[in-house]
C-alpha atoms as a PDB file:
ATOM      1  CA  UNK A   1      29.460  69.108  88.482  1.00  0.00           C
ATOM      2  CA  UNK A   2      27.729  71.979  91.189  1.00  0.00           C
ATOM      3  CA  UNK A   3      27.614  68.068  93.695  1.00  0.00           C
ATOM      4  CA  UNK A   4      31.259  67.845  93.053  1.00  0.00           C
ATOM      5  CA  UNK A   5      32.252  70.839  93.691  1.00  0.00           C
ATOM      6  CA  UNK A   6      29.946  70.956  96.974  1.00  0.00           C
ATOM      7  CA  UNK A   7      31.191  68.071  98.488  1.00  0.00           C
ATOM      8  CA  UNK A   8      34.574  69.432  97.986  1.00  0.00           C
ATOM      9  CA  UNK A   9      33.843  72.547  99.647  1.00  0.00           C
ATOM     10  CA  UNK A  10      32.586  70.388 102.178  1.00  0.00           C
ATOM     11  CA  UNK A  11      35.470  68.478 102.227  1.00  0.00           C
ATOM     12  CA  UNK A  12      37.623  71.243 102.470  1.00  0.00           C
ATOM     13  CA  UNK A  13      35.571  73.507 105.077  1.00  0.00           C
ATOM     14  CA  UNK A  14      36.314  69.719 107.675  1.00  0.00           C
ATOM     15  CA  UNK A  15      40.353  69.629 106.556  1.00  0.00           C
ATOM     16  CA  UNK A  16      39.976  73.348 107.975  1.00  0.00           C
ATOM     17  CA  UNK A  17      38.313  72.332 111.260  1.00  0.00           C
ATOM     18  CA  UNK A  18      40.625  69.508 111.936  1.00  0.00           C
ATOM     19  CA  UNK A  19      43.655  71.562 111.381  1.00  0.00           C
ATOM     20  CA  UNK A  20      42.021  74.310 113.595  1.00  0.00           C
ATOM     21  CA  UNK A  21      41.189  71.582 116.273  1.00  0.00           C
ATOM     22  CA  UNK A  22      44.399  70.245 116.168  1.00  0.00           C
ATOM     23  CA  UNK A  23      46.478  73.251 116.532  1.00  0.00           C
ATOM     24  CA  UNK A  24      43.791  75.353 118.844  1.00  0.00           C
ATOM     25  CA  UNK A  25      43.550  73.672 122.274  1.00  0.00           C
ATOM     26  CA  UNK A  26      40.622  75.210 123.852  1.00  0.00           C
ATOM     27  CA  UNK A  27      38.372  73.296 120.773  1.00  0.00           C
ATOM     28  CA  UNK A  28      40.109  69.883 121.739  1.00  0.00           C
ATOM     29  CA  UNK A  29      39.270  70.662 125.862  1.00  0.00           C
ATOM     30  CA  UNK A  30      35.368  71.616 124.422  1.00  0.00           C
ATOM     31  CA  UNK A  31      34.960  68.394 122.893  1.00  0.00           C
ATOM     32  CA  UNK A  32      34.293  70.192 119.766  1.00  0.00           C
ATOM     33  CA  UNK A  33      34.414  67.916 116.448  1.00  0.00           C
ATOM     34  CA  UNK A  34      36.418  68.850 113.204  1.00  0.00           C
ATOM     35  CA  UNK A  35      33.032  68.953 111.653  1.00  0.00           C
ATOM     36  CA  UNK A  36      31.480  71.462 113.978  1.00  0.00           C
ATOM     37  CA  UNK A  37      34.511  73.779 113.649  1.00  0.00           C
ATOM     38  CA  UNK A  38      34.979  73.456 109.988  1.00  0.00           C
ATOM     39  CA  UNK A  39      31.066  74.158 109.998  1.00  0.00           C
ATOM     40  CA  UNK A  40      31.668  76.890 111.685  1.00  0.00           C
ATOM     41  CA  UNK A  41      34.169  78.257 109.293  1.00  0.00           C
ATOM     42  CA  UNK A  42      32.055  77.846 106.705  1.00  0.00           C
ATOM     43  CA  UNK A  43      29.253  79.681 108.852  1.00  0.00           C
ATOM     44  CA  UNK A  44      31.682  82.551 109.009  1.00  0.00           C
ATOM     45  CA  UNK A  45      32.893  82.401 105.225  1.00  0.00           C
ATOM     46  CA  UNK A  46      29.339  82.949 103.852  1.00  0.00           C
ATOM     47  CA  UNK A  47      28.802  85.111 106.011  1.00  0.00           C
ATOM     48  CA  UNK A  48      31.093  87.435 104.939  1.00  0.00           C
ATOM     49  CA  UNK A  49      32.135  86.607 101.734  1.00  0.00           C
ATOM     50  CA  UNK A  50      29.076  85.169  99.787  1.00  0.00           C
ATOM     51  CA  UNK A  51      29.298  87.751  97.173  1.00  0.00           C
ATOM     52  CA  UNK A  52      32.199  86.075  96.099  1.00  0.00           C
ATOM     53  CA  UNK A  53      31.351  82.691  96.379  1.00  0.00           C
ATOM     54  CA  UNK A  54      29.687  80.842  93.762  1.00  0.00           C
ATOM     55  CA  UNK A  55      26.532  79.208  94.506  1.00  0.00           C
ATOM     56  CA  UNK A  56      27.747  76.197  93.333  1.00  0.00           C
ATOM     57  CA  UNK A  57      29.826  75.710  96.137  1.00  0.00           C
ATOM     58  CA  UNK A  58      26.887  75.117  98.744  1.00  0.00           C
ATOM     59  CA  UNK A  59      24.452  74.005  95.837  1.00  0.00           C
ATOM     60  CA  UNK A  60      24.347  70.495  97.159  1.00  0.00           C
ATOM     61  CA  UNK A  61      24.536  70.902 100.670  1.00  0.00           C
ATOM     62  CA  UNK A  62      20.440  70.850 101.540  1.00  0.00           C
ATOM     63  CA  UNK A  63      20.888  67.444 100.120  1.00  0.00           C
ATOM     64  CA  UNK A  64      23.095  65.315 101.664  1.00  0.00           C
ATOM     65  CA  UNK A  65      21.836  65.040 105.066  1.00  0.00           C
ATOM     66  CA  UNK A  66      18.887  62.595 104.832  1.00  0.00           C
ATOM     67  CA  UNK A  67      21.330  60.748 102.592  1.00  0.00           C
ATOM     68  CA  UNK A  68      24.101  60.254 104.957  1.00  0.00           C
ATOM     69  CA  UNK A  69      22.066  59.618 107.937  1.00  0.00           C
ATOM     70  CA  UNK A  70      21.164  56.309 105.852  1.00  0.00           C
ATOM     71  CA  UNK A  71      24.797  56.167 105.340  1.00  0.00           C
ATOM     72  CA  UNK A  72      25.691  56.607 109.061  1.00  0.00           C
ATOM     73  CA  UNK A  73      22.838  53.822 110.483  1.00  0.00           C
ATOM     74  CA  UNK A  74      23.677  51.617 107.243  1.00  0.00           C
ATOM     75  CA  UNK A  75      27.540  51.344 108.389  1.00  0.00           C
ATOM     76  CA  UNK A  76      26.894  50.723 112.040  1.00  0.00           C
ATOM     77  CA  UNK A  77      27.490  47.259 112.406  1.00  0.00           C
ATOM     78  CA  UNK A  78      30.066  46.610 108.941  1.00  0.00           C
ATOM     79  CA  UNK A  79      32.644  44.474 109.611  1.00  0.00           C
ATOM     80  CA  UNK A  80      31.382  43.190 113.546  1.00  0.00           C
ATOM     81  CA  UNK A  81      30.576  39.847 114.260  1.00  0.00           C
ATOM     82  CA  UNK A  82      26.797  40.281 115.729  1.00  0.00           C
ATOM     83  CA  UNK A  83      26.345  38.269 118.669  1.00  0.00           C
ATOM     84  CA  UNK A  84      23.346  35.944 119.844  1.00  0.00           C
ATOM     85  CA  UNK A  85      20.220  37.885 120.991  1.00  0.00           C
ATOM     86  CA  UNK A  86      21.399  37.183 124.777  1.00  0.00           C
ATOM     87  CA  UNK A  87      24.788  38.119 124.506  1.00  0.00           C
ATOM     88  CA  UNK A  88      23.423  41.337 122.418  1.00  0.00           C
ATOM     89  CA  UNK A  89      21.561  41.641 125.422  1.00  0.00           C
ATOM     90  CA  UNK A  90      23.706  41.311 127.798  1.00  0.00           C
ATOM     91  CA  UNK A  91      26.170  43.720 125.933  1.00  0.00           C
ATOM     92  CA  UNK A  92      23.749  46.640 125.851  1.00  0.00           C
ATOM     93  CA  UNK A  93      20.833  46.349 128.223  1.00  0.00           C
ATOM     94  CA  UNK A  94      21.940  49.099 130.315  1.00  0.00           C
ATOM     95  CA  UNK A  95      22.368  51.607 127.732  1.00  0.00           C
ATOM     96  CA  UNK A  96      19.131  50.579 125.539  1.00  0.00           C
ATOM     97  CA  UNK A  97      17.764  51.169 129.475  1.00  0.00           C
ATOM     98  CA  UNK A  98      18.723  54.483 129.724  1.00  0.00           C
ATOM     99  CA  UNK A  99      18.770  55.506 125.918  1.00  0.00           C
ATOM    100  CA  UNK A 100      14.552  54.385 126.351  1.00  0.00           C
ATOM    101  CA  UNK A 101      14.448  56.580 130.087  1.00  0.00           C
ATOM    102  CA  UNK A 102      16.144  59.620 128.511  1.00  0.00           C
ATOM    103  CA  UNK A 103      13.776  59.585 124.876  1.00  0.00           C
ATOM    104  CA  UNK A 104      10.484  58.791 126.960  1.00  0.00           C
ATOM    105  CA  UNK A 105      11.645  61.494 129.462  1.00  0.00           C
ATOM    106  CA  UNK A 106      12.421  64.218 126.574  1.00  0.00           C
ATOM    107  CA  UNK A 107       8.851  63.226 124.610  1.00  0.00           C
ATOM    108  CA  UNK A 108       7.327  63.861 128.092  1.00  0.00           C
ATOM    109  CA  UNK A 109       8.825  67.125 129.516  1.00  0.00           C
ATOM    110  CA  UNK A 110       8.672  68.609 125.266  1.00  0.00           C
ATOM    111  CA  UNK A 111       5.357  67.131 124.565  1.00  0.00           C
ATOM    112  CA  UNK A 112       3.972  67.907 128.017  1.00  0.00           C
ATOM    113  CA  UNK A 113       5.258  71.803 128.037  1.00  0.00           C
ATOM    114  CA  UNK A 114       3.894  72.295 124.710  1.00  0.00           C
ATOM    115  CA  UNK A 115       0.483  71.117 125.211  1.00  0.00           C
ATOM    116  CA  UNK A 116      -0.411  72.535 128.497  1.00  0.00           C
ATOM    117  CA  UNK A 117       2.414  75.778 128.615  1.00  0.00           C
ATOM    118  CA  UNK A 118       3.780  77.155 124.929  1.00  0.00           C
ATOM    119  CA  UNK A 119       0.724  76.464 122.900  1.00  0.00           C
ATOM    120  CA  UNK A 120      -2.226  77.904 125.371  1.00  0.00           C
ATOM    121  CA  UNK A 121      -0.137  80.660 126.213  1.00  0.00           C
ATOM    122  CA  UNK A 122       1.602  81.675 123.058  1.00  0.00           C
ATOM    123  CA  UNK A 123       0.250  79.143 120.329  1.00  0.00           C
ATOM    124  CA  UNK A 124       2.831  77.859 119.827  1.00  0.00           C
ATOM    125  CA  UNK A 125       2.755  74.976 116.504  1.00  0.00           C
ATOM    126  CA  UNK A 126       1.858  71.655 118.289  1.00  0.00           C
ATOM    127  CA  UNK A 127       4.792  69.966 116.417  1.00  0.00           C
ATOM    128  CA  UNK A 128       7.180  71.758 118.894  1.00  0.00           C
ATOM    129  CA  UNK A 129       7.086  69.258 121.806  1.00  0.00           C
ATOM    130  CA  UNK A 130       9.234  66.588 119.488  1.00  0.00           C
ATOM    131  CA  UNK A 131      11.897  69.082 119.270  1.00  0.00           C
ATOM    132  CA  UNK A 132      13.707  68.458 122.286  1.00  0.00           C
ATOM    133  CA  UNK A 133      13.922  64.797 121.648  1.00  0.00           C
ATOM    134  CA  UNK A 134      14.914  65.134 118.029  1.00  0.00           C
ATOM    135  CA  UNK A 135      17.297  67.445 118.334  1.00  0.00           C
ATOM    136  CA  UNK A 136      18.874  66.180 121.755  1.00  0.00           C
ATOM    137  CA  UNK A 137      18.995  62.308 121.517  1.00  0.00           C
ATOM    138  CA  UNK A 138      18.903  62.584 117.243  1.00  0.00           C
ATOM    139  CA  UNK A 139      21.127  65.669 116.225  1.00  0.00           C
ATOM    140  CA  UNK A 140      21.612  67.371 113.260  1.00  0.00           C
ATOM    141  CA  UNK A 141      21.885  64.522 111.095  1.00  0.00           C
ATOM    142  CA  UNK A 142      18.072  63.531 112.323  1.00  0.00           C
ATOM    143  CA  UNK A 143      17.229  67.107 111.824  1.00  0.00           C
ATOM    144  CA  UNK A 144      18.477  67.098 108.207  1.00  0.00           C
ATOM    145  CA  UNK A 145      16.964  64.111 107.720  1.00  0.00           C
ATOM    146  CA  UNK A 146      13.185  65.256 109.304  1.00  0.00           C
ATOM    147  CA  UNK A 147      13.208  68.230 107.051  1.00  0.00           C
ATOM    148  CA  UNK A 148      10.818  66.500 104.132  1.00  0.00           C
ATOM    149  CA  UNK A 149       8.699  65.715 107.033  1.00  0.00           C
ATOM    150  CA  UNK A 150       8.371  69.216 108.880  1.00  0.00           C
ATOM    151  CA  UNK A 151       8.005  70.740 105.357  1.00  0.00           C
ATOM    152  CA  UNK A 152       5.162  67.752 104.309  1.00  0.00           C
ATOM    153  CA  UNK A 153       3.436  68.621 107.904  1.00  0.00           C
ATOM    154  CA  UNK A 154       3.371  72.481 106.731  1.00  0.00           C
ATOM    155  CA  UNK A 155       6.490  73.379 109.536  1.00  0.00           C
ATOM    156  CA  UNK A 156       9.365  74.617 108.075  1.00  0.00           C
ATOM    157  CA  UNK A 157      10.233  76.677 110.892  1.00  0.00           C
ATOM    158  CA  UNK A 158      10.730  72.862 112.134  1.00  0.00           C
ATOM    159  CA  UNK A 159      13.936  72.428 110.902  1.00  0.00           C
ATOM    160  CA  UNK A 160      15.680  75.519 112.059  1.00  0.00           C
ATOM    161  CA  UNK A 161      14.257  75.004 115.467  1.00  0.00           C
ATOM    162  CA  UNK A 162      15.777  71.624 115.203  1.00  0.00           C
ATOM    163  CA  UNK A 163      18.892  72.070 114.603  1.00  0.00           C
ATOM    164  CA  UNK A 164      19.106  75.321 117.201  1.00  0.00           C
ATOM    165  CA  UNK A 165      17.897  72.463 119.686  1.00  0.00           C
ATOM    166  CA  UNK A 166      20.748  69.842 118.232  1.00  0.00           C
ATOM    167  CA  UNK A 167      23.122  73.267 118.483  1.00  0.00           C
ATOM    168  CA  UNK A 168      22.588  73.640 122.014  1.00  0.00           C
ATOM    169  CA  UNK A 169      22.192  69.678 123.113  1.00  0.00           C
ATOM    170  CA  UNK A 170      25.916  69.240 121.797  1.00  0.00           C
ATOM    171  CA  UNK A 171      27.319  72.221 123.776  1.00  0.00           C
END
């Protein structure tokens, strides 16, 4: 029952952020999605009013992203006709191009910064330098989804730090 009532929470914290996004301009001219402003009324509710909500409401929340980002990459192609290999290719060499330049170019600059700058200087965890490719090119989802790993590689300051990055890659 605490699932149920947490995705309905969640259900009902995105109603709230596409009625807010609908009716409040300035989040429709910041490309901001329903999701990220009902998230952020949610943000705000517990913040000031988790005495009085029960814990049942957000009981199920640490779960369900490494669920749906299966869910997500699992419904990308349902219901399309996949073309050929060349006419794949054709369709999408530009952007696998420059989806490959950008994720080389963000394991560089994070990985490269982190071994010769952060953790010399201020030891920072070696992990670090994936951040900015995670969190940029992945998102929150990939965050969510990372967080067994950070934890199993003894980093759970990982997933915070990810989803700060994510935070500030989709402002």
């Amino acid at each position: 029952m605490e699932i149920a009532q947490s995705f309905c929470a969640l259900c009902l914290l995105l109603v709230m952020g596409k009625f807010l996004r609908s009716h409040i301009s300035l989040l429709r001219k910041l490309y901001l999605p329903s999701s990220v402003v009902g998230g952020l009324v949610g943000l705000l509710i517990l913040t000031f009013f988790s005495d009085s909500i029960p814990p049942a409401f957000t009981a199920g929340w640490s779960k369900l992203p490494g669920f749906l980002i299966c869910v997500v990459f699992g419904a990308l192609f349902l219901g399309m006709q996949i073309p050929d290999l060349r006419g794949m290719w054709r369709m999408t060499a530009s952007q696998v191009c420059f989806g490959q330049v950008c994720a080389w170019g963000q394991y560089v600059v994070g990985i490269g910064l982190t071994v010769f700058l952060l953790t010399p200087l201020f030891g920072v965890h070696s992990l670090f330098g994936n951040l900015l490719e995670i969190g940029f090119e992945g998102g929150h989802g990939t965050v969510g989804g990372l967080t067994e790993t950070f934890t199993a590689l003894k980093w759970e300051e990982g997933k915070d730090l990810g989803l700060t990055v994510a935070t500030g890659g989709m402002l």
